[in-house]
Protein backbone atom coordinates (compact mmCIF):
# COMPACT_ATOMS: atom_id res chain seq x y z
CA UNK A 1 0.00 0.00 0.00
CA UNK A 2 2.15 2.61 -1.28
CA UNK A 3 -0.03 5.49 0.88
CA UNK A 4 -0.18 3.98 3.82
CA UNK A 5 4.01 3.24 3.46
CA UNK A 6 4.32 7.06 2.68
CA UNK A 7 1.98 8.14 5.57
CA UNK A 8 4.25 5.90 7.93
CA UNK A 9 7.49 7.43 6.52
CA UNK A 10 5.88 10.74 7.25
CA UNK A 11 4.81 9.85 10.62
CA UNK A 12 8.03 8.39 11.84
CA UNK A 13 10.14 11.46 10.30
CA UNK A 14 7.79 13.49 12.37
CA UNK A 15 8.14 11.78 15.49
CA UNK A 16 12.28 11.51 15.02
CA UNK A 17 13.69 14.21 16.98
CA UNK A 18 15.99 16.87 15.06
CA UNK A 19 20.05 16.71 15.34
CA UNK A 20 21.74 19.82 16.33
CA UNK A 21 25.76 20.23 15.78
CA UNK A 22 27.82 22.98 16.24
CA UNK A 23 30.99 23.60 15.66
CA UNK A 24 33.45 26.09 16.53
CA UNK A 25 36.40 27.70 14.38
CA UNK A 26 39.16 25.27 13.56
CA UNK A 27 37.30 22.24 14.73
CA UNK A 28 37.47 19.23 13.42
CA UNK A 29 34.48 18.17 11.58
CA UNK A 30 35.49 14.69 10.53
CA UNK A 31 38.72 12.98 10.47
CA UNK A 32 40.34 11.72 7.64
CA UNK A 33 39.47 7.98 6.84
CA UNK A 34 36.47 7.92 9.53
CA UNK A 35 32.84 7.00 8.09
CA UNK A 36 30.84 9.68 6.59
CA UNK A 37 27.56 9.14 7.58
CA UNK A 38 24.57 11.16 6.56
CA UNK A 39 24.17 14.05 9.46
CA UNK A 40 28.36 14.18 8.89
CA UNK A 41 27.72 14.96 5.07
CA UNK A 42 25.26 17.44 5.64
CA UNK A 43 28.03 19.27 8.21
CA UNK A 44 29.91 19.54 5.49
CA UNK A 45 27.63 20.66 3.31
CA UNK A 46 26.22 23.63 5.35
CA UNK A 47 30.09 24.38 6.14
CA UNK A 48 30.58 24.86 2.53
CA UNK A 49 33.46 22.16 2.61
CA UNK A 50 31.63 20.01 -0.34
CA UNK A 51 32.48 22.52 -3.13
CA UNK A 52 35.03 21.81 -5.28
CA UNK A 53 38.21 24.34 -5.94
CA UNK A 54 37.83 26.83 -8.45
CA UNK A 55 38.79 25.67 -11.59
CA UNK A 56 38.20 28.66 -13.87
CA UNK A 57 41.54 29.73 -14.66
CA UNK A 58 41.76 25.77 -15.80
CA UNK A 59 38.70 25.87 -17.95
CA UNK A 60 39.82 29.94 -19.66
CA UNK A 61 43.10 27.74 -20.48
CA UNK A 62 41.26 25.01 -21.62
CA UNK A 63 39.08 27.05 -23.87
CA UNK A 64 42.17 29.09 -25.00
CA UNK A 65 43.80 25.99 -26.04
CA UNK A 66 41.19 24.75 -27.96
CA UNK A 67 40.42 27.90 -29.34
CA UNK A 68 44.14 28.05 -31.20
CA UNK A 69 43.88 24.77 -32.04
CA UNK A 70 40.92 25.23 -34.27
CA UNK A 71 41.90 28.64 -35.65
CA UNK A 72 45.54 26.90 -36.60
CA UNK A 73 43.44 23.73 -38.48
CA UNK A 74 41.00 25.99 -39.90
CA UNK A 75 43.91 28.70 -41.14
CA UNK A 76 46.11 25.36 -42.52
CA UNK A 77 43.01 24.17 -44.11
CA UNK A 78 41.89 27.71 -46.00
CA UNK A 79 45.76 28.11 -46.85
CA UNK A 80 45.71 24.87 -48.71
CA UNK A 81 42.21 24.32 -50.56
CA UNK A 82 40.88 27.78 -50.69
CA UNK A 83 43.86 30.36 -50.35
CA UNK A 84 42.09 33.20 -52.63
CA UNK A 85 40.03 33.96 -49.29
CA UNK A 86 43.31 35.38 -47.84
CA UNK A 87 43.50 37.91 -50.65
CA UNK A 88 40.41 39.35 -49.51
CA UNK A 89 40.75 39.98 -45.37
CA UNK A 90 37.89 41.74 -44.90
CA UNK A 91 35.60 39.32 -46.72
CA UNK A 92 37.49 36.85 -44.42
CA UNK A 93 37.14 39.16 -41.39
CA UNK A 94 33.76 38.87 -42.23
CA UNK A 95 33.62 35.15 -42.44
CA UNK A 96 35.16 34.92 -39.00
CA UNK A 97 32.77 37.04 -37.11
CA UNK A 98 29.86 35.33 -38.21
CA UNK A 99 31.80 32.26 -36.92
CA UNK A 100 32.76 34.02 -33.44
CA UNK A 101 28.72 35.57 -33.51
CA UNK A 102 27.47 31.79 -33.43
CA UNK A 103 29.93 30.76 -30.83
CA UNK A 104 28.84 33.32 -28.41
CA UNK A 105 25.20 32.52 -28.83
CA UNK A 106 25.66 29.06 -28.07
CA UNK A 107 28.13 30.12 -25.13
CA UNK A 108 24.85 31.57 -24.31
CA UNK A 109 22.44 29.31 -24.99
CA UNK A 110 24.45 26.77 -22.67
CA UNK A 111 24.61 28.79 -19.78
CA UNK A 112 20.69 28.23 -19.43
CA UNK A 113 20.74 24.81 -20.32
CA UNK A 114 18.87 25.43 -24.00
CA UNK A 115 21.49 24.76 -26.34
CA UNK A 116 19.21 21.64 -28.20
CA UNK A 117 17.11 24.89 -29.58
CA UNK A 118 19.96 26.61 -30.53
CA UNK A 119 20.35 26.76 -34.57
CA UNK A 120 24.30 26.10 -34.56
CA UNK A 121 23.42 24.94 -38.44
CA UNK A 122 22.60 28.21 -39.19
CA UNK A 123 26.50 28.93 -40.11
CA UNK A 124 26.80 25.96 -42.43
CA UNK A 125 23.48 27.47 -44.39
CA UNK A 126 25.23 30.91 -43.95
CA UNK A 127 28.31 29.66 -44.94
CA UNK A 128 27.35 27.90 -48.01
CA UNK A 129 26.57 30.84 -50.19
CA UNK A 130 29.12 33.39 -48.78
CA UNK A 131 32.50 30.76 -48.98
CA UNK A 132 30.83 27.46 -50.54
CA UNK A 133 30.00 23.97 -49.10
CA UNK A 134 33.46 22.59 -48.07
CA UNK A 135 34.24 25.88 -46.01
CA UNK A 136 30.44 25.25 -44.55
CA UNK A 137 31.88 21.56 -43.53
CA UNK A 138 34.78 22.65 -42.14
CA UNK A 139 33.15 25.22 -39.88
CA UNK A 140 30.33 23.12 -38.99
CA UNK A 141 33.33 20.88 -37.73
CA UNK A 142 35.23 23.32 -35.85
CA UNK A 143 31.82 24.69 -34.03
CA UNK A 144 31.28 21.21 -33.10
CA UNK A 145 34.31 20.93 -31.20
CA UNK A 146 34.52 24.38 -29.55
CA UNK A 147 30.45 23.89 -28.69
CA UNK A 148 31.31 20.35 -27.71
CA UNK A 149 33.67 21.53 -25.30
CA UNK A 150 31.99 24.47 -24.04
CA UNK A 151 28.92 22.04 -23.04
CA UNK A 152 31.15 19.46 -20.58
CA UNK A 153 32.86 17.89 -23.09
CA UNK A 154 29.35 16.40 -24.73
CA UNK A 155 30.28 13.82 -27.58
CA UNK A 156 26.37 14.11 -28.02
CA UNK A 157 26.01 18.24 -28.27
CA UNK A 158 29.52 18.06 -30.80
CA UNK A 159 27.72 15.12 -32.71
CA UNK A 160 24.57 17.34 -33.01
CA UNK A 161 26.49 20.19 -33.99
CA UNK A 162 28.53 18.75 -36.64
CA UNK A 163 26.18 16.65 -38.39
CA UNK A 164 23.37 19.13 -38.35
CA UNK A 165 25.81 22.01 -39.77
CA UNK A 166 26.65 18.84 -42.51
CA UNK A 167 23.55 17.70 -43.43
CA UNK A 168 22.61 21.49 -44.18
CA UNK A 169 25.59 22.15 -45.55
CA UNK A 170 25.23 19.29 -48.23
CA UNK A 171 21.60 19.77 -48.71
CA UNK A 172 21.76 23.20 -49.77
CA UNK A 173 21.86 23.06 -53.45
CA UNK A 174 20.35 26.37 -54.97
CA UNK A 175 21.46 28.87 -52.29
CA UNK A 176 19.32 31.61 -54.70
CA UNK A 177 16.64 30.38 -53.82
CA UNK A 178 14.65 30.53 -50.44
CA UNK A 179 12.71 27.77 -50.60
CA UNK A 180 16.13 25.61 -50.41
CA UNK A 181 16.91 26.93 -46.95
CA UNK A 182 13.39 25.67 -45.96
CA UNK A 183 14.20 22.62 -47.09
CA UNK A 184 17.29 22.30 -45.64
CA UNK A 185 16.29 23.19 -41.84
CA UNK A 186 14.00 20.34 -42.33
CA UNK A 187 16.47 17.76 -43.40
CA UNK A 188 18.51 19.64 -40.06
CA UNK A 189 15.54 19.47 -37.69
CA UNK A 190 14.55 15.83 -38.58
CA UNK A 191 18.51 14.86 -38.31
CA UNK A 192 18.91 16.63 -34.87
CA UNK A 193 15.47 14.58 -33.53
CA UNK A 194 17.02 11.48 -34.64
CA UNK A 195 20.57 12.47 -32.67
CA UNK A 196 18.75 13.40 -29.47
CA UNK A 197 16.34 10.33 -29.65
């Protein structure tokens, strides 16, 4: 009887008399190897001594790292197969802040927990018409692993990432027209379903 269980649960944390601890500056709250049991976690807990050490300055280095890692891939890659875009820096300028734009709104977007409505394909369909599908490819890929990384290290937000920036990438055949962007977030939104399913 799952209400009458409940109702006894209830009445016996009712009738179980509260556990009161104090401790004074410098004390010892638990020594090192001794059982934690439950009233010694939550001492810890309300003595903020659960929290882990910052880590930011190891995360900013992380991010930096990755960061140059991707701009030196992406700059060897241009260089090779596409080096008139370097003739033209602001066109490339250009090309790059929609990239960093993108980046920041799914920095965003992550901080709140929403980054599976985020349209991270959007650059690939941006892409396409502006530098052509294998630049679109190769920034879908480099989003993926900055936006992977940004999200805990999430094999499943990079996955979704790259092969929705991919699909629209490849799908995109007449860029002129509108009604091939319509058809492309479809062949995106039915590819991200199937990634999160």
């Amino acid at each position: 009887n799952p209400e009458a269980s409940e109702a006894a649960r209830e009445a016996a944390a009712a009738s179980t008399a509260s556990e009161t601890r104090a401790f004074e500056r410098g004390q010892i709250v638990i020594r090192e190897g001794a059982r934690i049991e439950a009233v010694d976690y939550e001492a810890l807990g309300q003595l903020g001594l659960l929290q882990t050490s910052d880590r930011r300055l190891q995360e900013v280095a992380r991010a930096l790292l990755a960061s140059v890692l991707v701009l030196v891939t992406l700059s060897l890659y241009l260089l090779r197969f596409r080096p008139a875009l370097f003739d033209n820096l602001p066109y490339l300028f250009m090309l790059e802040a929609l990239f960093l734009i993108v980046l920041t709104g799914a920095r965003l977007f992550d901080a709140d927990n929403q980054l599976y409505i985020y349209p991270t394909a959007s650059l690939a369909l941006l892409l396409v018409p502006l530098a052509g599908a294998q630049v679109a490819v190769i920034g879908a890929l480099a989003l993926s692993v900055l936006v992977g990384l940004m999200a805990s290290q999430s094999m499943e937000i990079a996955t979704l990432v790259l092969l929705g920036g991919v699909m629209g990438a490849l799908t995109l055949r007449r860029e002129e027209r509108l009604n091939s962007f319509f058809i492309s977030g479809l062949v995106v939104a039915v590819a991200n379903v199937l990634i999160v399913t």
